[in-house]
N, C-alpha and C. Protein backbone atom coordinates (compact mmCIF):
# COMPACT_ATOMS: atom_id res chain seq x y z
N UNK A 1 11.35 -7.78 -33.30
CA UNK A 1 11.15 -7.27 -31.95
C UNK A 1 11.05 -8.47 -31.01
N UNK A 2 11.62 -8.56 -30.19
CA UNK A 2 12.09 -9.47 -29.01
C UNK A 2 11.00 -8.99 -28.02
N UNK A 3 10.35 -10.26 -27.21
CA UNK A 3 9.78 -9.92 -26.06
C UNK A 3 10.67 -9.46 -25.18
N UNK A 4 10.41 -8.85 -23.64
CA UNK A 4 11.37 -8.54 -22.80
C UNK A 4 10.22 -8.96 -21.69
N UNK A 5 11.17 -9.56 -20.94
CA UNK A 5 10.69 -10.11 -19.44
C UNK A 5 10.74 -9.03 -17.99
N UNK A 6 9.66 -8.57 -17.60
CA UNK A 6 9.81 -7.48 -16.43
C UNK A 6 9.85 -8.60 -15.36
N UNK A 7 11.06 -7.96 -14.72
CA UNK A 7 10.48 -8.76 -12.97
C UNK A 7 9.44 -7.94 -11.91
N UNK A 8 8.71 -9.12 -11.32
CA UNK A 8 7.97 -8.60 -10.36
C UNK A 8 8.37 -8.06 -9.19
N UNK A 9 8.05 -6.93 -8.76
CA UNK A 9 8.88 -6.24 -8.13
C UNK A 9 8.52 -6.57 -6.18
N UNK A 10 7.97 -7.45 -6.17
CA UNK A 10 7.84 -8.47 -5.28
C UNK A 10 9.16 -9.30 -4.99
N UNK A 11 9.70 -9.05 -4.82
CA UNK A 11 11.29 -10.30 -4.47
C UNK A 11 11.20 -11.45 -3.39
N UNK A 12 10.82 -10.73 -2.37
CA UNK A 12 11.30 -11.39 -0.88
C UNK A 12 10.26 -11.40 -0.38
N UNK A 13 9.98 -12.87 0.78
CA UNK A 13 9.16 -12.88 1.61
C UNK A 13 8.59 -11.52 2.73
N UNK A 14 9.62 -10.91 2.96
CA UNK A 14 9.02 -9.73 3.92
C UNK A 14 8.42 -8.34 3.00
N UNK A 15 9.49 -8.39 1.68
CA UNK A 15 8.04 -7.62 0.47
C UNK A 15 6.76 -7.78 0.42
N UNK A 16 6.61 -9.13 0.45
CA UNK A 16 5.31 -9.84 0.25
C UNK A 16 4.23 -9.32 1.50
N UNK A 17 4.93 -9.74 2.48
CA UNK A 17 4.56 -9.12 3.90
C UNK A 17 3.79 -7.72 3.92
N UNK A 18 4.75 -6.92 3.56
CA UNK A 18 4.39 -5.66 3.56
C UNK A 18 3.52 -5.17 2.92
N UNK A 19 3.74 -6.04 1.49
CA UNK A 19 2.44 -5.95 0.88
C UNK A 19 0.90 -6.36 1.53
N UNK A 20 1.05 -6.83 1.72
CA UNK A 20 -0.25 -7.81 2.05
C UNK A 20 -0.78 -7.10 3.75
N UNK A 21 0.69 -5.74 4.19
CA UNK A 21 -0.08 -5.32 5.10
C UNK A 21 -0.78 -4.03 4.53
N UNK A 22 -0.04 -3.47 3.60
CA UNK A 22 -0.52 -2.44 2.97
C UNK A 22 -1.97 -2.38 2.58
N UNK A 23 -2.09 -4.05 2.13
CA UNK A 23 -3.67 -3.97 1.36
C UNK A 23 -4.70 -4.02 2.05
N UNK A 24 -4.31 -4.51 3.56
CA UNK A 24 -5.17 -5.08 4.46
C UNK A 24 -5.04 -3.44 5.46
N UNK A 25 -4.37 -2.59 5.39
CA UNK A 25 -4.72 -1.69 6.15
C UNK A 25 -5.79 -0.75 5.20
N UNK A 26 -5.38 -0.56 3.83
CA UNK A 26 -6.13 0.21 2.56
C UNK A 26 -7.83 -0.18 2.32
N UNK A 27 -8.07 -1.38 2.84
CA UNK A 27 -9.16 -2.23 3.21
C UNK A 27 -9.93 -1.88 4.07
N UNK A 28 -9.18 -1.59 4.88
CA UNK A 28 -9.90 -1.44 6.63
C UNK A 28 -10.22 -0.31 6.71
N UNK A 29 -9.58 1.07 5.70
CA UNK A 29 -9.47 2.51 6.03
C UNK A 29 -10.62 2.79 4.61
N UNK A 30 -11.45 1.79 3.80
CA UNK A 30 -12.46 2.23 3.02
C UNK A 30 -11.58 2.54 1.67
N UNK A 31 -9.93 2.54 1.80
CA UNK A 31 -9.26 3.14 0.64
C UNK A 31 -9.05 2.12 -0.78
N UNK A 32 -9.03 2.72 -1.86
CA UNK A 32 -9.05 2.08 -2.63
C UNK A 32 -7.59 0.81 -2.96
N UNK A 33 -8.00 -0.12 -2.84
CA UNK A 33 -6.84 -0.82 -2.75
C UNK A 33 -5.68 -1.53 -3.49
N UNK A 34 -6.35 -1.06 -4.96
CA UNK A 34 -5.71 -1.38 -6.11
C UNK A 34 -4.23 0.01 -6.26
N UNK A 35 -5.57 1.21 -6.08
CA UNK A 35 -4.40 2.47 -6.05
C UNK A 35 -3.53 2.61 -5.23
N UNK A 36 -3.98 2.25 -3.58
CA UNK A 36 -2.67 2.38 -2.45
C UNK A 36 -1.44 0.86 -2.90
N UNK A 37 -2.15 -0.31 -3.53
CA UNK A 37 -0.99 -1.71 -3.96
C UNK A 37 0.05 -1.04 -4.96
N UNK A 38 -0.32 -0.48 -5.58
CA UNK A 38 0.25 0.50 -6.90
C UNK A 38 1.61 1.71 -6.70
N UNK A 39 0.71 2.16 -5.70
CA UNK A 39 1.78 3.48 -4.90
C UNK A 39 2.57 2.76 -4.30
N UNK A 40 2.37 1.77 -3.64
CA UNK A 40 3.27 0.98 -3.05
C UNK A 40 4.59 0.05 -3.58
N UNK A 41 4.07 -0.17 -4.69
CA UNK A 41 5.23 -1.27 -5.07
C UNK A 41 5.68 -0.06 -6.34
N UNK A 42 5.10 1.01 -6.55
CA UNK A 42 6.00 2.63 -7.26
C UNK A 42 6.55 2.90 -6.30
N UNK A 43 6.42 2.61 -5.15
CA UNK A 43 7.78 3.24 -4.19
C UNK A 43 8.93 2.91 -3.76
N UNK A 44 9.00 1.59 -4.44
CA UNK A 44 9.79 0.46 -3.71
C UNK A 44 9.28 -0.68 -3.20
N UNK A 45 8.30 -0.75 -2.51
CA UNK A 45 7.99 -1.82 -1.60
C UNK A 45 8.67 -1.65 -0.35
N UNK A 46 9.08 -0.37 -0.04
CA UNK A 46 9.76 -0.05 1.07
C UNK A 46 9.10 0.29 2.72
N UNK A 47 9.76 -0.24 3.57
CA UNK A 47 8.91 0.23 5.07
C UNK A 47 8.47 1.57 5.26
N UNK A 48 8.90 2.80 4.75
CA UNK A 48 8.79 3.90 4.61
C UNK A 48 7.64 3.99 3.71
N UNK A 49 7.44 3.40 2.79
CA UNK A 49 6.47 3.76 1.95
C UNK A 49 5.23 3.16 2.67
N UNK A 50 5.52 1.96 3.60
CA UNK A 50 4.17 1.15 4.23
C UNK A 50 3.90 2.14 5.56
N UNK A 51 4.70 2.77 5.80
CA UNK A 51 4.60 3.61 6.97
C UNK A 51 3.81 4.66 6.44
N UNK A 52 3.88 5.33 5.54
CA UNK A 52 3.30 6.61 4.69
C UNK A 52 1.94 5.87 4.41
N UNK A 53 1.48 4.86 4.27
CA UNK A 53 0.05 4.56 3.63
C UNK A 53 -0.03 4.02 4.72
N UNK A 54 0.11 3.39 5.73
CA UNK A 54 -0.40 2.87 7.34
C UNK A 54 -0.99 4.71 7.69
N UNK A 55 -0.01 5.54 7.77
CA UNK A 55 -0.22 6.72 8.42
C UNK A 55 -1.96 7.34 7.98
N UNK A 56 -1.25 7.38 6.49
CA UNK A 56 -2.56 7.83 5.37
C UNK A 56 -3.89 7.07 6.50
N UNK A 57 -4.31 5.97 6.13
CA UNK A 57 -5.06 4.80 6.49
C UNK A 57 -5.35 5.17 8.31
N UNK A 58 -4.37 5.51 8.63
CA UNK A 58 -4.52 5.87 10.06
C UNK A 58 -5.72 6.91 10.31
N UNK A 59 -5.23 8.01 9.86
CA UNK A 59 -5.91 9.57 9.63
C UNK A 59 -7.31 9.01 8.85
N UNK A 60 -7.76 8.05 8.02
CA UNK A 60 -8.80 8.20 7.25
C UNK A 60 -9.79 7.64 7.95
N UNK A 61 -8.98 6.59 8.60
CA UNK A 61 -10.08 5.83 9.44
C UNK A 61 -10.70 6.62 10.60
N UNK A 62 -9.57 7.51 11.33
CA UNK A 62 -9.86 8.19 12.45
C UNK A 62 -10.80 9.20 11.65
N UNK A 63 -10.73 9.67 10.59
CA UNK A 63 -11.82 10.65 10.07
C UNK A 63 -13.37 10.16 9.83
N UNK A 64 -13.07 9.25 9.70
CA UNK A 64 -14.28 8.31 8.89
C UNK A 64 -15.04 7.62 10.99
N UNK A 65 -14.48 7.67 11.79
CA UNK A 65 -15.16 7.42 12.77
C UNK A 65 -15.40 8.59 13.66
N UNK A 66 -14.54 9.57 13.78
CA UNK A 66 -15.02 10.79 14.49
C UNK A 66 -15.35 11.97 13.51
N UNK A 67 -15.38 11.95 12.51
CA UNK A 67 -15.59 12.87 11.38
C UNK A 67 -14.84 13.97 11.02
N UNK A 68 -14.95 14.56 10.37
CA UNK A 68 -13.71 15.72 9.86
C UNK A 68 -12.85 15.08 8.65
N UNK A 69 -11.80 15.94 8.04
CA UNK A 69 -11.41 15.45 7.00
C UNK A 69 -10.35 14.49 7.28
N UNK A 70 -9.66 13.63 6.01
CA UNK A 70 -8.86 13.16 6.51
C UNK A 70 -7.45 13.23 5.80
């Protein structure tokens, strides 16, 4: 049995980016940030997917300061 080498699904500087905005919005919104880094780079690492967890993060925070669900 042969090892096999996965690539990190990190490629490019603006991946990286996105990442690192993802974690820092998942942060700010109380969300867990291992699980939203996770969903994220399962989605692609795509702007769409950072848009979908910015949004998420949006709504939680706004819940978490005026109350109601989020």
């Amino acid at each position: 049995m042969s090892a096999q080498v996965l690539p990190f699904p990190i490629q490019t500087t603006s991946q990286k980016y996105l990442l690192e905005s993802v974690r820092a919005a998942a942060a700010r919104s109380g969300m867990d940030v291992k699980e939203t880094e996770r969903e994220f780079v399962a989605a692609g690492c795509t702007k769409e997917a950072q848009n979908r967890i910015w949004e998420r993060a949006r709504r939680k925070r706004m819940a978490l300061i005026h109350g109601g669900d989020a």
